[in-house]
Protein backbone atom coordinates (compact mmCIF):
# COMPACT_ATOMS: atom_id res chain seq x y z
CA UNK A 1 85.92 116.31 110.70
CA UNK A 2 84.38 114.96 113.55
CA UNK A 3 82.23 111.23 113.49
CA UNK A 4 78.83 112.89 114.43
CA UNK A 5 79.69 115.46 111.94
CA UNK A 6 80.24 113.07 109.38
CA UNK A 7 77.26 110.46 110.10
CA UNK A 8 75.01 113.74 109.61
CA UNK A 9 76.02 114.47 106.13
CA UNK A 10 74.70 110.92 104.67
CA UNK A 11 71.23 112.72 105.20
CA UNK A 12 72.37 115.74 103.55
CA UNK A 13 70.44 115.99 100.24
CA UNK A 14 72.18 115.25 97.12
CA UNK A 15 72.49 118.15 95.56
CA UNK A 16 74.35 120.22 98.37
CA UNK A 17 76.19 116.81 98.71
CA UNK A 18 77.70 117.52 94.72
CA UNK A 19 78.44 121.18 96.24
CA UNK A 20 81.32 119.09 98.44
CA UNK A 21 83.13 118.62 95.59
CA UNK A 22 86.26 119.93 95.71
CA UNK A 23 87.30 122.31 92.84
CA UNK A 24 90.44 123.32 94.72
CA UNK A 25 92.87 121.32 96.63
CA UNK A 26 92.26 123.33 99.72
CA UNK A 27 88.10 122.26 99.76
CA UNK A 28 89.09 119.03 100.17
CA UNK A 29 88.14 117.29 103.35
CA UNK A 30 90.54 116.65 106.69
CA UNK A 31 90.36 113.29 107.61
CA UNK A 32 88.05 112.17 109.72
CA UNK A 33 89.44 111.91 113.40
CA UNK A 34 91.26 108.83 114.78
CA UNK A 35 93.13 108.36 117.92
CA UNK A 36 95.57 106.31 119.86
CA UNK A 37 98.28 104.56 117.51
CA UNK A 38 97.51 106.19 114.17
CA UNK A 39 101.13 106.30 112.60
CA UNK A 40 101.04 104.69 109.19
CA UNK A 41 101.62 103.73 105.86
CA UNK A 42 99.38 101.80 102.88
CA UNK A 43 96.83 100.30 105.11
CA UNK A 44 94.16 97.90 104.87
CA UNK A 45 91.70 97.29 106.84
CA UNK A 46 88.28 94.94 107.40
CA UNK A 47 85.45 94.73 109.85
CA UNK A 48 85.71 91.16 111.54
CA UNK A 49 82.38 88.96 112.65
CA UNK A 50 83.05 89.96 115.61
CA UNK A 51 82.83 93.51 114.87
CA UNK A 52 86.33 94.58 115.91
CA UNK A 53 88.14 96.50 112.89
CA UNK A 54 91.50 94.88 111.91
CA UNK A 55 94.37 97.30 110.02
CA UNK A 56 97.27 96.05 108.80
CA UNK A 57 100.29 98.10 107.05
CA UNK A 58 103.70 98.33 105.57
CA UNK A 59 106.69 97.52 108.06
CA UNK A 60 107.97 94.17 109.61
CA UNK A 61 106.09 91.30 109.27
CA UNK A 62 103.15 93.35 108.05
CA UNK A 63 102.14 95.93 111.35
CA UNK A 64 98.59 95.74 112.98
CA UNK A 65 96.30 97.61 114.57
CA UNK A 66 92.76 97.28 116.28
CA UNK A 67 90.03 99.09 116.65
CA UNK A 68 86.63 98.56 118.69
CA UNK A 69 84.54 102.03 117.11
CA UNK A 70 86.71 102.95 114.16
CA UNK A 71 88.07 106.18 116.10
CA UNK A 72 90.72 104.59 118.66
CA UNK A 73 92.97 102.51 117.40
CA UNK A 74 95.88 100.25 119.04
CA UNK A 75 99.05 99.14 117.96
CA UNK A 76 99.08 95.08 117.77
CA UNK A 77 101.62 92.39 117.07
CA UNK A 78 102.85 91.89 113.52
CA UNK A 79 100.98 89.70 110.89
CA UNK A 80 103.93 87.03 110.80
CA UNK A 81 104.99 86.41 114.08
CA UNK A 82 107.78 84.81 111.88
CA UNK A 83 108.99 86.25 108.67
CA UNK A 84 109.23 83.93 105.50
CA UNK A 85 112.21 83.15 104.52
CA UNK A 86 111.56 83.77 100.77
CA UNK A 87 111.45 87.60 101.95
CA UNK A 88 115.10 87.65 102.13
CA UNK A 89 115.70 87.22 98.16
CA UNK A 90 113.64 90.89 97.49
CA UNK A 91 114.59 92.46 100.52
CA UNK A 92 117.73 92.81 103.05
CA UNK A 93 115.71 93.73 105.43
CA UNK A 94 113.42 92.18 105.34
CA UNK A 95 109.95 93.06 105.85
CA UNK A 96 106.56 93.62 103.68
CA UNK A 97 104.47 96.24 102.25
CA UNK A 98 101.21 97.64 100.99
CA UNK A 99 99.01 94.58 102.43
CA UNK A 100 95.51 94.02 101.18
CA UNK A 101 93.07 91.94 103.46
CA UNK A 102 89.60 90.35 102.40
CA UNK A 103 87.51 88.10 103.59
CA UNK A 104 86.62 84.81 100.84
CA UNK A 105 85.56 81.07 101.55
CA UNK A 106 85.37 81.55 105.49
CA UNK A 107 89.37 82.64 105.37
CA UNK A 108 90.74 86.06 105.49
CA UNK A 109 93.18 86.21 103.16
CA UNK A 110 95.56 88.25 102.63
CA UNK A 111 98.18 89.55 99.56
CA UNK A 112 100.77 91.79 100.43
CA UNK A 113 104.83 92.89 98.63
CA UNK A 114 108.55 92.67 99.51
CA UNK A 115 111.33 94.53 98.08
CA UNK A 116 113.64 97.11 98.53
CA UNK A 117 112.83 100.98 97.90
CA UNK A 118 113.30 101.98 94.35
CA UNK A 119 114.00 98.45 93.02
CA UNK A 120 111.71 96.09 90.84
CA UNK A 121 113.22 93.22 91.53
CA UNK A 122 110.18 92.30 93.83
CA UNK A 123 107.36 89.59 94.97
CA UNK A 124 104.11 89.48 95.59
CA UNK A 125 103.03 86.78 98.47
CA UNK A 126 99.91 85.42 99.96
CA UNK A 127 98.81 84.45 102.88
CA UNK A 128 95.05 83.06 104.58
CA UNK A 129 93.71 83.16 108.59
CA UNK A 130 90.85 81.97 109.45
CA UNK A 131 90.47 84.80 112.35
CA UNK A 132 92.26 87.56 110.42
CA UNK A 133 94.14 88.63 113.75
CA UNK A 134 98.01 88.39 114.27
CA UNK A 135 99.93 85.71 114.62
CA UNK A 136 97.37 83.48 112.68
CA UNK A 137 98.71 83.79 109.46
CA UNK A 138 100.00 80.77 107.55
CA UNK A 139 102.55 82.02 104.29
CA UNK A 140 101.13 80.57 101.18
CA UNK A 141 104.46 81.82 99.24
CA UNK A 142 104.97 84.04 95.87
CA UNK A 143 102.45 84.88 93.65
CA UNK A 144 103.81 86.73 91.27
CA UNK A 145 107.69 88.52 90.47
CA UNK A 146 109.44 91.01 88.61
CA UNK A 147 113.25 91.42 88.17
CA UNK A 148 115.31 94.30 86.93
CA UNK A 149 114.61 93.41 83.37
CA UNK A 150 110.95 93.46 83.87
CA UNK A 151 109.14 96.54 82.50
CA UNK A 152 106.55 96.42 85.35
CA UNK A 153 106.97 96.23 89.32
CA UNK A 154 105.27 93.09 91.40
CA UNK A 155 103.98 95.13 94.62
CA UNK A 156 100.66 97.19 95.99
CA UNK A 157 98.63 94.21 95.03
CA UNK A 158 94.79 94.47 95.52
CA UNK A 159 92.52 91.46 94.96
CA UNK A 160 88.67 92.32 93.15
CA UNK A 161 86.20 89.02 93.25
CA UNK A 162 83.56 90.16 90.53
CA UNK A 163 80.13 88.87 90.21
CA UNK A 164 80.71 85.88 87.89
CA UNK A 165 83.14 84.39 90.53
CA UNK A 166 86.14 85.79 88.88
CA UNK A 167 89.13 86.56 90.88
CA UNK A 168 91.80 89.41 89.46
CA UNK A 169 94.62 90.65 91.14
CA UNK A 170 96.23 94.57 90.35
CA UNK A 171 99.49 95.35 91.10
CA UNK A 172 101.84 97.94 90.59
CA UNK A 173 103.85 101.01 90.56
CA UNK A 174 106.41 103.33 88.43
CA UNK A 175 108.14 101.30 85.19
CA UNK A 176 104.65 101.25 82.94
CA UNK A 177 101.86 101.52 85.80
CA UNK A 178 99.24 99.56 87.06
CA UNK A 179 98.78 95.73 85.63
CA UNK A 180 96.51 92.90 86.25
CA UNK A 181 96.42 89.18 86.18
CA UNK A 182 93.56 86.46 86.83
CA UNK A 183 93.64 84.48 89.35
CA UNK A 184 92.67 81.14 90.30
CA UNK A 185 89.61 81.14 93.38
CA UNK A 186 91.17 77.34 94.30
CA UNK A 187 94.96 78.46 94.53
CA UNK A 188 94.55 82.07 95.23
CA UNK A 189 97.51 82.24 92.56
CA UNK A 190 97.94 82.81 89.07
CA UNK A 191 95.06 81.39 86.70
CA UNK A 192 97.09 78.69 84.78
CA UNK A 193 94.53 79.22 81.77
CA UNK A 194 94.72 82.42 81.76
CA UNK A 195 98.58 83.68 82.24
CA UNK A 196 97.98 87.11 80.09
CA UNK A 197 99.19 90.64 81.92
CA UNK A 198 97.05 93.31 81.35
CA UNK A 199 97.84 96.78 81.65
CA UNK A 200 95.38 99.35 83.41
CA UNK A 201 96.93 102.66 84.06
CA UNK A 202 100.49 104.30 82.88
CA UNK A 203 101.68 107.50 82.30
CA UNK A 204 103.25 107.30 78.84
CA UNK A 205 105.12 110.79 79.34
CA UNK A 206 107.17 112.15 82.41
CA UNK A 207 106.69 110.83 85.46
CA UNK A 208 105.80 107.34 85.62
CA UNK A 209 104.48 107.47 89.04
CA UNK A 210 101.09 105.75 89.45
CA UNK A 211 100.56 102.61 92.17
CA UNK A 212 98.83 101.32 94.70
CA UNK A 213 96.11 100.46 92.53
CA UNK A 214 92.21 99.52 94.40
CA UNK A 215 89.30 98.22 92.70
CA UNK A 216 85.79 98.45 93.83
CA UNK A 217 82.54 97.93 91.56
CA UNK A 218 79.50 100.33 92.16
CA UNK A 219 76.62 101.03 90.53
CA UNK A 220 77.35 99.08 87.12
CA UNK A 221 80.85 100.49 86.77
CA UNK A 222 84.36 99.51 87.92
CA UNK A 223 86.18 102.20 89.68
CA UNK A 224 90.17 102.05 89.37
CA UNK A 225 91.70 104.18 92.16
CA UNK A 226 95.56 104.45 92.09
CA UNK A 227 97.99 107.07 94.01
CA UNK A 228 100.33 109.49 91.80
CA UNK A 229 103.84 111.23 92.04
CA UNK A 230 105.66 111.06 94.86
CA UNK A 231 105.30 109.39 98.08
CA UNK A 232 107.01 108.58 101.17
CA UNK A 233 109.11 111.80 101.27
CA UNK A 234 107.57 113.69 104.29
CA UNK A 235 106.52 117.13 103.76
CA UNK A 236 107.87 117.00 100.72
CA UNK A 237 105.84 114.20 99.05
CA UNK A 238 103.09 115.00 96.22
CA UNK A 239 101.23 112.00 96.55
CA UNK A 240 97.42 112.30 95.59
CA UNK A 241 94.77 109.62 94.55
CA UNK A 242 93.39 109.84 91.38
CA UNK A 243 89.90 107.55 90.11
CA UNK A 244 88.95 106.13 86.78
CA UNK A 245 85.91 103.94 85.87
CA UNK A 246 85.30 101.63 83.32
CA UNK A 247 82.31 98.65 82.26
CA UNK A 248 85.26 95.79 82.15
CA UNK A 249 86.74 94.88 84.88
CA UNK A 250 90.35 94.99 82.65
CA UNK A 251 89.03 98.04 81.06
CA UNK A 252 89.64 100.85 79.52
CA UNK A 253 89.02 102.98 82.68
CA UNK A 254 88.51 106.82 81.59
CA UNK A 255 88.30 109.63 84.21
CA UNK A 256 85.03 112.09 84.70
CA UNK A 257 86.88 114.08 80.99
CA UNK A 258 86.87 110.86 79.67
CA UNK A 259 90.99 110.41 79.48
CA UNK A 260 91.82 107.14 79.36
CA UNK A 261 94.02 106.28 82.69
CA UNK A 262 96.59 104.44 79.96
CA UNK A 263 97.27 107.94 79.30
CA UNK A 264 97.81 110.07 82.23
CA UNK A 265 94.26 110.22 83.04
CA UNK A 266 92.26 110.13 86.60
CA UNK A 267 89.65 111.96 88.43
CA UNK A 268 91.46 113.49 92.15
CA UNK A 269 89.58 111.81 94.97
CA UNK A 270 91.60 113.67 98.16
CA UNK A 271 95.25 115.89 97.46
CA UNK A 272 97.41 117.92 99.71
CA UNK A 273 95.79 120.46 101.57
CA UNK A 274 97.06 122.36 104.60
CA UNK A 275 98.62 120.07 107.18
CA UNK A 276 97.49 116.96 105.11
CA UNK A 277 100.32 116.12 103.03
CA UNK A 278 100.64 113.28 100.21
CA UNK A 279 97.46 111.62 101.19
CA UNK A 280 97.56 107.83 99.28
CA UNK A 281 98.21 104.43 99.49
CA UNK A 282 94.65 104.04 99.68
CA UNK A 283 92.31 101.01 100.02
CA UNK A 284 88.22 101.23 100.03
CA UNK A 285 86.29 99.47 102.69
CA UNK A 286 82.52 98.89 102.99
CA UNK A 287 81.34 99.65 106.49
CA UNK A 288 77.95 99.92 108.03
CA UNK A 289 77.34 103.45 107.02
CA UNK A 290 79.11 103.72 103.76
CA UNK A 291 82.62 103.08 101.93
CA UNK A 292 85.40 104.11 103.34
CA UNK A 293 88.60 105.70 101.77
CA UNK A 294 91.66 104.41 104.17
CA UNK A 295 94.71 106.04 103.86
CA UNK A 296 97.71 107.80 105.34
CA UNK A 297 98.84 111.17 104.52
CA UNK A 298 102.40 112.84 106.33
CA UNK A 299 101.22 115.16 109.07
CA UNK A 300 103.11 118.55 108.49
CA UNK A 301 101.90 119.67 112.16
CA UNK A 302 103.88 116.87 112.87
CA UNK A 303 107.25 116.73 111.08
CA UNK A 304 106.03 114.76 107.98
CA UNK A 305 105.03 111.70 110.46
CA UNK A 306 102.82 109.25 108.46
CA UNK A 307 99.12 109.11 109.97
CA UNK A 308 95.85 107.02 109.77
CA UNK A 309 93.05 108.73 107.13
CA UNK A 310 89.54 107.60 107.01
CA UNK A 311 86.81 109.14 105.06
CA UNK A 312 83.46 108.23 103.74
CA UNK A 313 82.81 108.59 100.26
CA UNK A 314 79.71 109.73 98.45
CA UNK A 315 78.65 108.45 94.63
CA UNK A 316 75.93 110.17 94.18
CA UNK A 317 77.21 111.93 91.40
CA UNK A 318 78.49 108.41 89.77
CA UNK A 319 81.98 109.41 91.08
CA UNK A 320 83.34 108.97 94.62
CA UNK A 321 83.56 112.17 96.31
CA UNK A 322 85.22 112.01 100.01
CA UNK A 323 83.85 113.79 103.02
């Protein structure tokens, strides 16, 4: 879908705007077009003071990309122009996944995973920059770990800042889905008063595939979005992101039926369709016209190459409908 075509619909009229959603997986929209380095996977991204819109993704020492109009995009130098040495322990690689960049105090900061496919035996890290661009970051070190006898998986983390000043971090993926700990504004770490893991989303029977969890608050209500089944598999991946919304920040969130996500539940928010494959690993941004869903999605005009989605997303209807 083109930019002018997609600018136009925020004046469409509300209800032919809940005619967009999609009630099968082929109504749902392409992405909206980007050029110039677009191959990717988990990205985050943020609009700087200066205007210029800053990406980073999984690979290396965290990838980059820029962008001047949120259309053309170019490949920059990794995050870390150095990698931690901690990185080594949870990955023989090594190199980092699933970032998640915000901007807090006057300092981008930004929390981000290492480990090795398939393995919980992983960290979550942070790191601040007080220009956001690459090369600037400074390594704050672990945040959080799981090992093989954990029952949960330390990576996709996503930090929410509610209203009262509270900072939570959510994490995970597979073993028993999505969990959350508090976190402390003056450390960026782990709230020593409050050390409790909560649980947000799991699928108690087959699969266990939910991650990538991404909170945003909107209208009164949390919104939980998370990406299920299979990813990073080409063609052949299943991924899809799913929605939930709840009063608490640490919930229950309950989809649009009213399942609770503890229990298999979520509302879709974009799915496979056509040449779009897998679309996930999604992160919500607030831009000048609108939130954004940023994703990638494997490109089966393309041999199952990874690629940039962006959409806007609608809540008129209290739930976030992309378009």
């Amino acid at each position: 879908m083109s930019r002018r075509k997609r600018t136009a619909l925020l004046a469409v009229p509300v209800a032919a705007l809940l005619a967009l959603v999609p009630s099968t997986a082929s109504a749902y929209p392409d992405p909206g077009r980007v050029t110039g380095s677009v191959v990717t996977h988990d990205p985050t991204m943020i609009r700087t003071a200066s205007g210029q819109y800053q990406l980073y993704a999984t690979g290396g020492g965290i990838s980059s990309k820029t962008s001047a109009d949120r259309t053309a995009f170019s490949a920059g130098a990794d995050a870390f122009g150095s990698r931690p040495g901690w990185w080594s322990r949870y990955s023989s690689v090594p190199e980092a996944w699933a970032p998640d960049i915000s901007y807090h105090g006057g300092k981008y900061l930004m929390y981000y995973s290492v480990s090795s496919f398939g393995s919980n035996t992983s960290a979550i890290g942070l790191a601040g920059s007080t220009t956001g661009r690459p090369g600037s970051w400074t390594d704050y070190g672990i945040v959080y770990t799981s090992g093989s006898s954990s029952d949960y998986n330390a990576i996709d983390p996503n930090l929410f800042v509610d209203d009262d000043g509270k900072w939570w971090l959510s994490f995970g993926s597979w073993w028993t889905g999505i969990k959350m700990i508090r976190i402390d504004p003056s450390t960026g770490k782990q709230h020593a008063s409050d050390t409790a893991r909560r649980s947000l989303a799991s699928r108690p029977t087959g699969t266990k595939a939910v991650e990538a969890p991404y909170i945003v608050k909107r209208n009164g209500y949390y919104y939980l979005f998370a990406s299920y089944d299979t990813c990073c598999a080409g063609t052949s991946s299943t991924y899809k992101v799913k929605v939930g919304r709840a009063t608490s920040v640490t919930g229950p969130y309950r989809d649009r039926n009213g399942v609770s996500m503890m229990d298999n539940g979520g509302t879709p928010v974009l799915e496979s369709h056509g040449s779009v494959i897998g679309p996930g690993g999604q992160s919500i941004m607030n831009d000048v016209d609108g939130d954004l869903i940023v994703y990638h999605y494997y490109d089966g005009n393309d041999n199952g190459t990874p690629k940039l989605g962006i959409n806007l997303l609608d809540w008129s209807s209290g739930w976030p409908v992309a378009y």
